[in-house]
C-alpha atoms as a PDB file:
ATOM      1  CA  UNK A   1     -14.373  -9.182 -14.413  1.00  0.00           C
ATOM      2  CA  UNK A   2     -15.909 -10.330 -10.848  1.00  0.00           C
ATOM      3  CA  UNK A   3     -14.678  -8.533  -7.945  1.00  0.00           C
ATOM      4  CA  UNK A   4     -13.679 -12.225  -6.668  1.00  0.00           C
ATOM      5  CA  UNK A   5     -11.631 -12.707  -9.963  1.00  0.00           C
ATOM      6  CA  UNK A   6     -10.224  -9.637  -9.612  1.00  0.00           C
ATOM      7  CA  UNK A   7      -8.827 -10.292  -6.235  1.00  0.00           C
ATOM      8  CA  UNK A   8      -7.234 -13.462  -7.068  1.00  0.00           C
ATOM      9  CA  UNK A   9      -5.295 -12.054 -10.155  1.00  0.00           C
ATOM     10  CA  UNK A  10      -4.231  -9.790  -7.313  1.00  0.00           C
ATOM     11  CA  UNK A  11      -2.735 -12.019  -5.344  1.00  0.00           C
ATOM     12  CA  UNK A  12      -1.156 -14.087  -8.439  1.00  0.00           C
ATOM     13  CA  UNK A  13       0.609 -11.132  -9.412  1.00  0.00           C
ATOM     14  CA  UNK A  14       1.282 -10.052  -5.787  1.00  0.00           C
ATOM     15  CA  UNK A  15       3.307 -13.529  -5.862  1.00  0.00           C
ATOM     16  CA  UNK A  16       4.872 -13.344  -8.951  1.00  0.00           C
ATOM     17  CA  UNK A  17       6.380  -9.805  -8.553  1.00  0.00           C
ATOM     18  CA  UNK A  18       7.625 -10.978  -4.420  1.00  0.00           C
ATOM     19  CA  UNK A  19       9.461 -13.933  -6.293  1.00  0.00           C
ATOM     20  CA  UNK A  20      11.606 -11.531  -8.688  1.00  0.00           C
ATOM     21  CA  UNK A  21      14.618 -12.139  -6.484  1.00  0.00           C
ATOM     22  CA  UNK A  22      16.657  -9.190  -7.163  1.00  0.00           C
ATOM     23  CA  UNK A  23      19.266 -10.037  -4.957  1.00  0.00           C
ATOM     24  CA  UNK A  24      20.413 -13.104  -6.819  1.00  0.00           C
ATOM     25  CA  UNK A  25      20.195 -10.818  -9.827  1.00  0.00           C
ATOM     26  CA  UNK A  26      22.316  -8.321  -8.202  1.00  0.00           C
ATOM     27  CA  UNK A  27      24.582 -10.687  -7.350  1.00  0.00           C
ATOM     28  CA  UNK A  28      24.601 -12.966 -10.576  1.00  0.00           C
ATOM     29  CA  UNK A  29      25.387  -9.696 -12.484  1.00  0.00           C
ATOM     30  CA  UNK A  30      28.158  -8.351 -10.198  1.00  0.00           C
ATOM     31  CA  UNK A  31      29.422 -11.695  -9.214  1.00  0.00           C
ATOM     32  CA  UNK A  32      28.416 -14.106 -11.179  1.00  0.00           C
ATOM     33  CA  UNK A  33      27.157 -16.418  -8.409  1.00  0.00           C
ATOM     34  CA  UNK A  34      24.107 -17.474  -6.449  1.00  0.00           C
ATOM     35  CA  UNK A  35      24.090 -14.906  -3.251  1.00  0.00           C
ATOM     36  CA  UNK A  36      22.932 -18.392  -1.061  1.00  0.00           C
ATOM     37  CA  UNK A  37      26.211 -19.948  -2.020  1.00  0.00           C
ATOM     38  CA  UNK A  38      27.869 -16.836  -1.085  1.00  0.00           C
ATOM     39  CA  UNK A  39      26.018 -15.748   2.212  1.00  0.00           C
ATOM     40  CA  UNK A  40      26.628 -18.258   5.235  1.00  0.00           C
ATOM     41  CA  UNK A  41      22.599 -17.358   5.438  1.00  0.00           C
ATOM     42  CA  UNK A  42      21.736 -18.867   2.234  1.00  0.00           C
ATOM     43  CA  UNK A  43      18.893 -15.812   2.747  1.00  0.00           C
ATOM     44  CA  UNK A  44      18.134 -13.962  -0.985  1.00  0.00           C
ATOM     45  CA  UNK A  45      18.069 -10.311   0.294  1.00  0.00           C
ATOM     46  CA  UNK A  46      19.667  -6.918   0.512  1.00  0.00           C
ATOM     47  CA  UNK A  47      21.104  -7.540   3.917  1.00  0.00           C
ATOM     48  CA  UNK A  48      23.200 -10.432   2.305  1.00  0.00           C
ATOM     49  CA  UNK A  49      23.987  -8.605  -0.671  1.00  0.00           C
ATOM     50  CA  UNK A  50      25.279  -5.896   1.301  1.00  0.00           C
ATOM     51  CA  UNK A  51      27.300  -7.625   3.525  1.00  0.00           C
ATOM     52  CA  UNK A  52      28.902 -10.343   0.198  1.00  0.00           C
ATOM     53  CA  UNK A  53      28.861  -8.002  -3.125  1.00  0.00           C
ATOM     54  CA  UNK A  54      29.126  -3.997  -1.820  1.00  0.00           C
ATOM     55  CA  UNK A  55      26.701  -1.699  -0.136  1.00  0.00           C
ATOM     56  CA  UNK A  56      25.614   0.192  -3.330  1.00  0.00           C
ATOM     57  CA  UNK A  57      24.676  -3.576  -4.684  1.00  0.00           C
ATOM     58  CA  UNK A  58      22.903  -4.070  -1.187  1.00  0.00           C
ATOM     59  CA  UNK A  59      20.694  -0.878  -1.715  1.00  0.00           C
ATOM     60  CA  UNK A  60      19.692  -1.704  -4.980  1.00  0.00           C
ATOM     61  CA  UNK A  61      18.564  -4.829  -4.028  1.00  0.00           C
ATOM     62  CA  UNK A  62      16.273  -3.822  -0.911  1.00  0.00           C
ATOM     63  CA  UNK A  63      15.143  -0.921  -4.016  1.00  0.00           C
ATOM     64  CA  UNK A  64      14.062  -3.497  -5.811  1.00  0.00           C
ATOM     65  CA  UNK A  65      12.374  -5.672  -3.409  1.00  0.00           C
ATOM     66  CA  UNK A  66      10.904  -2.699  -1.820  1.00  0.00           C
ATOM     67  CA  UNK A  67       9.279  -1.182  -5.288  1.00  0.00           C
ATOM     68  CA  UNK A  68       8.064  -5.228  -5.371  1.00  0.00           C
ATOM     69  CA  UNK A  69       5.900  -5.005  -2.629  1.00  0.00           C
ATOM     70  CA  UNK A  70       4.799  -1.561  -3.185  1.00  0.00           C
ATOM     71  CA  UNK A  71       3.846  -2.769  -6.679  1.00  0.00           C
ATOM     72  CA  UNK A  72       1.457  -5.573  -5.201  1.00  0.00           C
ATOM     73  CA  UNK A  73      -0.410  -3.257  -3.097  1.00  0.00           C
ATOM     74  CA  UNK A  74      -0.316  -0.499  -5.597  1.00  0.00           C
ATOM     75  CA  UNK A  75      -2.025  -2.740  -8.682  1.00  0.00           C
ATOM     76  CA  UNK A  76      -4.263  -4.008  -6.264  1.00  0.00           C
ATOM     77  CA  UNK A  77      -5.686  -0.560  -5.536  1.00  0.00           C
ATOM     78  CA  UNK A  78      -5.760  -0.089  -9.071  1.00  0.00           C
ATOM     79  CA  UNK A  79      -8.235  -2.612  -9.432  1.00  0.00           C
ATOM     80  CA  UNK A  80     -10.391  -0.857  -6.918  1.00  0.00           C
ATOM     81  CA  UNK A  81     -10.348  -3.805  -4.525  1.00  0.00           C
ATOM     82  CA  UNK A  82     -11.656  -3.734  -1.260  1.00  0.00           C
ATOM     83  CA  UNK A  83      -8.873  -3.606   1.964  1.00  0.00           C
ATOM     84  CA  UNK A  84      -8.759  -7.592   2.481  1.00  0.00           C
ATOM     85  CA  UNK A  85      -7.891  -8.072  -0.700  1.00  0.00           C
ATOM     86  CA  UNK A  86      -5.329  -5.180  -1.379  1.00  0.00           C
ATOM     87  CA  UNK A  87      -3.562  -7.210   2.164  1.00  0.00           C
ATOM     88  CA  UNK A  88      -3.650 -10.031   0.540  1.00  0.00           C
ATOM     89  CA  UNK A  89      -2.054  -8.997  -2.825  1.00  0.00           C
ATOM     90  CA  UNK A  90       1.020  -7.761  -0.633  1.00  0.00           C
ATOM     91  CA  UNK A  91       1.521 -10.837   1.642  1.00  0.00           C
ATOM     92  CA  UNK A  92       1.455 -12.305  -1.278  1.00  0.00           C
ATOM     93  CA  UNK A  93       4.339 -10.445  -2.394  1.00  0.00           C
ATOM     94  CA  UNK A  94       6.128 -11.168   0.770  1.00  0.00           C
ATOM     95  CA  UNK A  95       5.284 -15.179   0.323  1.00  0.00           C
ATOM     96  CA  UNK A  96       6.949 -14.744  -3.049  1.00  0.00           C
ATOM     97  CA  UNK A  97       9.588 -13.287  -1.629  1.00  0.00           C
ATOM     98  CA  UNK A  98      10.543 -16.008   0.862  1.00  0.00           C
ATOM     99  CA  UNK A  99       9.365 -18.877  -1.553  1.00  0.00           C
ATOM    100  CA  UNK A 100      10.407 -17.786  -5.663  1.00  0.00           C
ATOM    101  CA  UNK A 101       8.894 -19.765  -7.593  1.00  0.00           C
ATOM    102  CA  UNK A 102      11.970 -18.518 -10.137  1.00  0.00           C
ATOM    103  CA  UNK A 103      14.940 -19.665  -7.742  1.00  0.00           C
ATOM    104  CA  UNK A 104      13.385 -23.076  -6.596  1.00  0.00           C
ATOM    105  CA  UNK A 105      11.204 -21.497  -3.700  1.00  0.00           C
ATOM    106  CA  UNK A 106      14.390 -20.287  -1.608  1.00  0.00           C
ATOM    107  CA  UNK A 107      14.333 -17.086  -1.039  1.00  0.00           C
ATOM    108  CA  UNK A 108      14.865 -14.264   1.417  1.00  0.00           C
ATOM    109  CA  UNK A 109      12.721 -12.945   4.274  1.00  0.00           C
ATOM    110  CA  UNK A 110      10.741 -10.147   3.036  1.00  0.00           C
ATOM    111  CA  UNK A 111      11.902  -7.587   5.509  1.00  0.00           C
ATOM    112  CA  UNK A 112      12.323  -4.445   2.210  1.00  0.00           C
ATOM    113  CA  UNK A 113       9.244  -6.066   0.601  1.00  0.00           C
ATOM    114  CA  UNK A 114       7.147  -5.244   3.642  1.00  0.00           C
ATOM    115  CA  UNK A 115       8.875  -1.668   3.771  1.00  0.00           C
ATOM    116  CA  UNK A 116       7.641  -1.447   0.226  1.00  0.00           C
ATOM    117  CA  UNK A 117       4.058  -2.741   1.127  1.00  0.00           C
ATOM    118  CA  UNK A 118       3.578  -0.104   4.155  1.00  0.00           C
ATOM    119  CA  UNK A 119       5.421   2.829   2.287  1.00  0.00           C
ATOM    120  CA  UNK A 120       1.926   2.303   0.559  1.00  0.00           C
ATOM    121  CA  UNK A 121      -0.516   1.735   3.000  1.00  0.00           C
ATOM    122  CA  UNK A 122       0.900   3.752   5.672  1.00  0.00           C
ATOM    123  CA  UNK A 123       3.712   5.521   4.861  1.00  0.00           C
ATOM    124  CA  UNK A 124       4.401   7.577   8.296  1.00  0.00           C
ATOM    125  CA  UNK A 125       4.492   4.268   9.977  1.00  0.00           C
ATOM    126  CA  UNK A 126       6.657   2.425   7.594  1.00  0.00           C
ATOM    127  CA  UNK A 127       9.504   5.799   8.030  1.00  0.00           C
ATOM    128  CA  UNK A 128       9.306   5.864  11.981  1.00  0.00           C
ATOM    129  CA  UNK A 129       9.585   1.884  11.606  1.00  0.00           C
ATOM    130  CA  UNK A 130      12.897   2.256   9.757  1.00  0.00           C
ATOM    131  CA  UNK A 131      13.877   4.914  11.582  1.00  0.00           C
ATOM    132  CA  UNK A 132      13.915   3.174  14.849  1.00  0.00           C
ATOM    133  CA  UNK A 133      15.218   0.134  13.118  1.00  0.00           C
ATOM    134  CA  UNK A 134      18.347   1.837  11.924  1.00  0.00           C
ATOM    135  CA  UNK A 135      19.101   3.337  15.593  1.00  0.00           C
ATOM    136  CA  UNK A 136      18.442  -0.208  17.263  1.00  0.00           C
ATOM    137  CA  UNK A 137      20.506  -2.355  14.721  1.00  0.00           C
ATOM    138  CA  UNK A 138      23.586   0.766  14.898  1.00  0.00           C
ATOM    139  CA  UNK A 139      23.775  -1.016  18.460  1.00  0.00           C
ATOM    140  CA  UNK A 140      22.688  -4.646  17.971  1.00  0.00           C
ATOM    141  CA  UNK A 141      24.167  -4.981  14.675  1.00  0.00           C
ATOM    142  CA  UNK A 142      22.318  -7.888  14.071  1.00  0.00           C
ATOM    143  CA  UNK A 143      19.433  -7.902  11.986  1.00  0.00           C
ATOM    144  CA  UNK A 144      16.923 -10.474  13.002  1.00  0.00           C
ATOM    145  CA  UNK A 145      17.812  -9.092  16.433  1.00  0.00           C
ATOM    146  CA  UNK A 146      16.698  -5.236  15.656  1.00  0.00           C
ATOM    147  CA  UNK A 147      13.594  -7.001  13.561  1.00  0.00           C
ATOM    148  CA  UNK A 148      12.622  -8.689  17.336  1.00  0.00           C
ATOM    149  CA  UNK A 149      13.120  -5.495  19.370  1.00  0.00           C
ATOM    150  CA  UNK A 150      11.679  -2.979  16.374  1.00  0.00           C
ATOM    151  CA  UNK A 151       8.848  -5.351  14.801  1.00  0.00           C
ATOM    152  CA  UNK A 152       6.352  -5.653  17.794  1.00  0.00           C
ATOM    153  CA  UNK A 153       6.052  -1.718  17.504  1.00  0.00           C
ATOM    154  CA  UNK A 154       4.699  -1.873  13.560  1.00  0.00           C
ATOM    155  CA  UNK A 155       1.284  -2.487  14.852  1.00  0.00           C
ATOM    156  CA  UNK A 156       1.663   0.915  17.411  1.00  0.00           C
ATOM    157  CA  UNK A 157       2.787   2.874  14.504  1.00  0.00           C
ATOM    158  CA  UNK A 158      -0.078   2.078  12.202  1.00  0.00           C
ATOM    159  CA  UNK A 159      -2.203   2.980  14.784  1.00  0.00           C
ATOM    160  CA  UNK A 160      -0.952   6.291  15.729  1.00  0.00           C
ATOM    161  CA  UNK A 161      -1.124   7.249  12.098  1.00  0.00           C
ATOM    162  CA  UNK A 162      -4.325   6.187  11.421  1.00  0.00           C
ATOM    163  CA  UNK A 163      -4.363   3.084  10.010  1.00  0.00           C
ATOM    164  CA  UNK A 164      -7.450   0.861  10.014  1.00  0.00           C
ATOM    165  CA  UNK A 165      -8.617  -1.944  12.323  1.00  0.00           C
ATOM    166  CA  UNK A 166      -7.590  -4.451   9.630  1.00  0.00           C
ATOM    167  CA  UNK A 167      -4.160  -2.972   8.597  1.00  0.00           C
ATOM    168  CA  UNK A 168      -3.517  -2.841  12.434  1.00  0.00           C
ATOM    169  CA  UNK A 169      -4.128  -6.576  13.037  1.00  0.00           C
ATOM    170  CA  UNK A 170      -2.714  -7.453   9.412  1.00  0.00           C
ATOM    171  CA  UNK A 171       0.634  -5.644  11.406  1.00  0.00           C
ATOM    172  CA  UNK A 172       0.184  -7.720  14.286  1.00  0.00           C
ATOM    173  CA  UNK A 173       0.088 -10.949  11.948  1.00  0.00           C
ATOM    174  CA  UNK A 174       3.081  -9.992  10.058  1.00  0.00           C
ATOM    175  CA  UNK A 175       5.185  -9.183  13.333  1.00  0.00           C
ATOM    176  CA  UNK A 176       4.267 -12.711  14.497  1.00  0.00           C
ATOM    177  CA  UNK A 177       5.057 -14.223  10.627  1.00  0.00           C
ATOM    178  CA  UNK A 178       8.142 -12.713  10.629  1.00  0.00           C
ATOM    179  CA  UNK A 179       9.610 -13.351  13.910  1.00  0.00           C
ATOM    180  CA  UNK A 180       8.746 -17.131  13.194  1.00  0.00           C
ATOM    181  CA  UNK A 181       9.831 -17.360   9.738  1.00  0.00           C
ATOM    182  CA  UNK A 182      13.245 -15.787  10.550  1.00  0.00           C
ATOM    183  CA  UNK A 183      14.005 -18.273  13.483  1.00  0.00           C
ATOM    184  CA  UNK A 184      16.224 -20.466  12.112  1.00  0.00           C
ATOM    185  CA  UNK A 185      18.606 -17.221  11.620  1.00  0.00           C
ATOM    186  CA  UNK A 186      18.743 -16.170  15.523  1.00  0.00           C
ATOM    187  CA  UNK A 187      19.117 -19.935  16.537  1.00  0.00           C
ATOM    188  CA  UNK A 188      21.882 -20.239  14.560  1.00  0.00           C
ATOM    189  CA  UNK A 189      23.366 -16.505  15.186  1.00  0.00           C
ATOM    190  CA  UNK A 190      23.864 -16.355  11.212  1.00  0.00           C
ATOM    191  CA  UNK A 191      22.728 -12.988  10.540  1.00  0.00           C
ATOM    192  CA  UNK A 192      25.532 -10.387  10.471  1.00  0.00           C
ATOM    193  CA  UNK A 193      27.449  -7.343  11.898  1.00  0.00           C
ATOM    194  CA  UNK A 194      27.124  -5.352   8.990  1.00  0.00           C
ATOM    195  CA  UNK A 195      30.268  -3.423   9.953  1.00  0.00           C
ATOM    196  CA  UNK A 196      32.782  -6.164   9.869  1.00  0.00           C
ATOM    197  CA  UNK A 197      31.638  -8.094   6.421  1.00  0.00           C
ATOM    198  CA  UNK A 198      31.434  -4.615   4.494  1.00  0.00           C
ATOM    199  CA  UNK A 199      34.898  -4.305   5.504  1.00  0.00           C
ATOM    200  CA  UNK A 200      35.908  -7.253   4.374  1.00  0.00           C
ATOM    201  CA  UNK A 201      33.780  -7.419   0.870  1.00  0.00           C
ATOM    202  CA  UNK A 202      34.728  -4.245  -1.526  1.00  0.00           C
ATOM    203  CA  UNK A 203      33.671  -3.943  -4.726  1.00  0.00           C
ATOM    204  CA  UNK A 204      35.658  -4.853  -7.467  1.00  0.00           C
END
C-alpha cells in the first residue's frame, strides 16, 4: 500500500477511535443516561463524568480517551509514516472526539485525548503539562480556565524536551484550536468547581 494510502487509513482510524465516546459509555453503564443530559455542559468527557457519575467513573473515562489518542498516534507510527502524517492521525483523534460520528457528532473537547496523543510524542512535556495543570486548576477550579492559563505553555514544553519544529507548531495550533473550540464554555461560565459537584454526586 502507497505511503499516501497509508496515511489516510491513518487518519480514518485516528477518527474513528477519537469518536469512541467513553464517557457516555461510562455513564450509560453506571447511570443509564446520556452524560449531555446530565452535565449542564452537554460536553462528553471525563471532567463531566467526574463531576455527574463519581470520580473513579471520571478517571476511567479520561483512561479511555487518553489510550484513544495515544492509539492514533501509536498505529500511525506503526505504519512507518512520516511526522505530518502521524499529526494528523492524532488530530484526527481529537476531531473525533469533539464530533462522534457514534453519538450524532456531539462530543467532548479532547482535552485527555491530547494528553494521550503527547504521552506519545513527547511524553516529558505532556507530564510537566499536567502537572502544572493540576496546581493551576487546585486554585481556579475551573477547567477551561486552567486550559487558558496552562495551554499557551504546551508549545514551551515540547521545545525544552526536544520536540521537533513541526510538533512545536502542531502545539501552537492545538493551543489556539482548543482555546477556540472551548469558548462557548467560558462565555457561559459552565465548566465546574470540581470540589462542590463531587460532593454533591456519590456513587451509588
Amino acid at each position: 500500500m502507497s505511503h499516501l494510502l497509508l496515511g489516510l487509513l491513518a487518519i480514518l482510524i485516528g477518527y474513528l477511535l477519537g469518536s469512541i465516546p467513553f464517557a457516555y459509555i461510562v455513564t450509560k453503564l453506571k447511570k443509564g443516561i446520556d452524560i449531555r443530559q446530565l452535565d449542564p455542559t452537554h460536553n462528553v468527557g471525563a471532567a463531566s463524568v467526574m463531576r455527574q457519575v463519581g470520580k473513579r467513573e471520571g478517571i476511567i473515562a479520561g483512561a479511555g480517551d487518553a489510550a484513544k489518542g495515544a492509539a492514533s498516534v501509536l498505529i500511525a507510527l506503526a505504519f512507518q509514516l512520516s511526522e505530518p502524517w502521524v499529526l494528523a492521525a492524532g488530530f484526527a483523534a481529537v476531531i473525533g472526539h469533539g464530533f462522534p460520528i457514534y453519538i450524532r457528532l456531539r462530543g467532548g473537547q479532547g482535552m485527555a485525548t491530547l494528553v494521550g496523543i503527547y504521552l506519545v510524542l513527547s511524553p516529558w512535556a505532556a507530564l510537566t503539562f499536567l502537572a502544572l495543570m493540576g496546581i493551576i486548576l487546585l486554585f481556579l477550579r475551573n477547567i477551561f480556565l486552567s486550559l487558558v492559563v496552562a495551554g499557551p505553555t504546551t508549545p514551551l514544553f515540547v521545545w525544552l524536551y526536544g520536540g521537533s519544529i513541526l510538533l512545536i507548531a502542531f502545539s501552537m495550533f492545538i493551543v489556539v484550536y482548543m482555546v477556540l473550540r472551548n469558548y462557548r464554555g467560558f462565555v457561559q461560565f459552565k465548566e465546574a468547581r470540581l470540589s462542590n459537584p463531587l460532593k454533591r454526586h456519590k456513587d451509588g
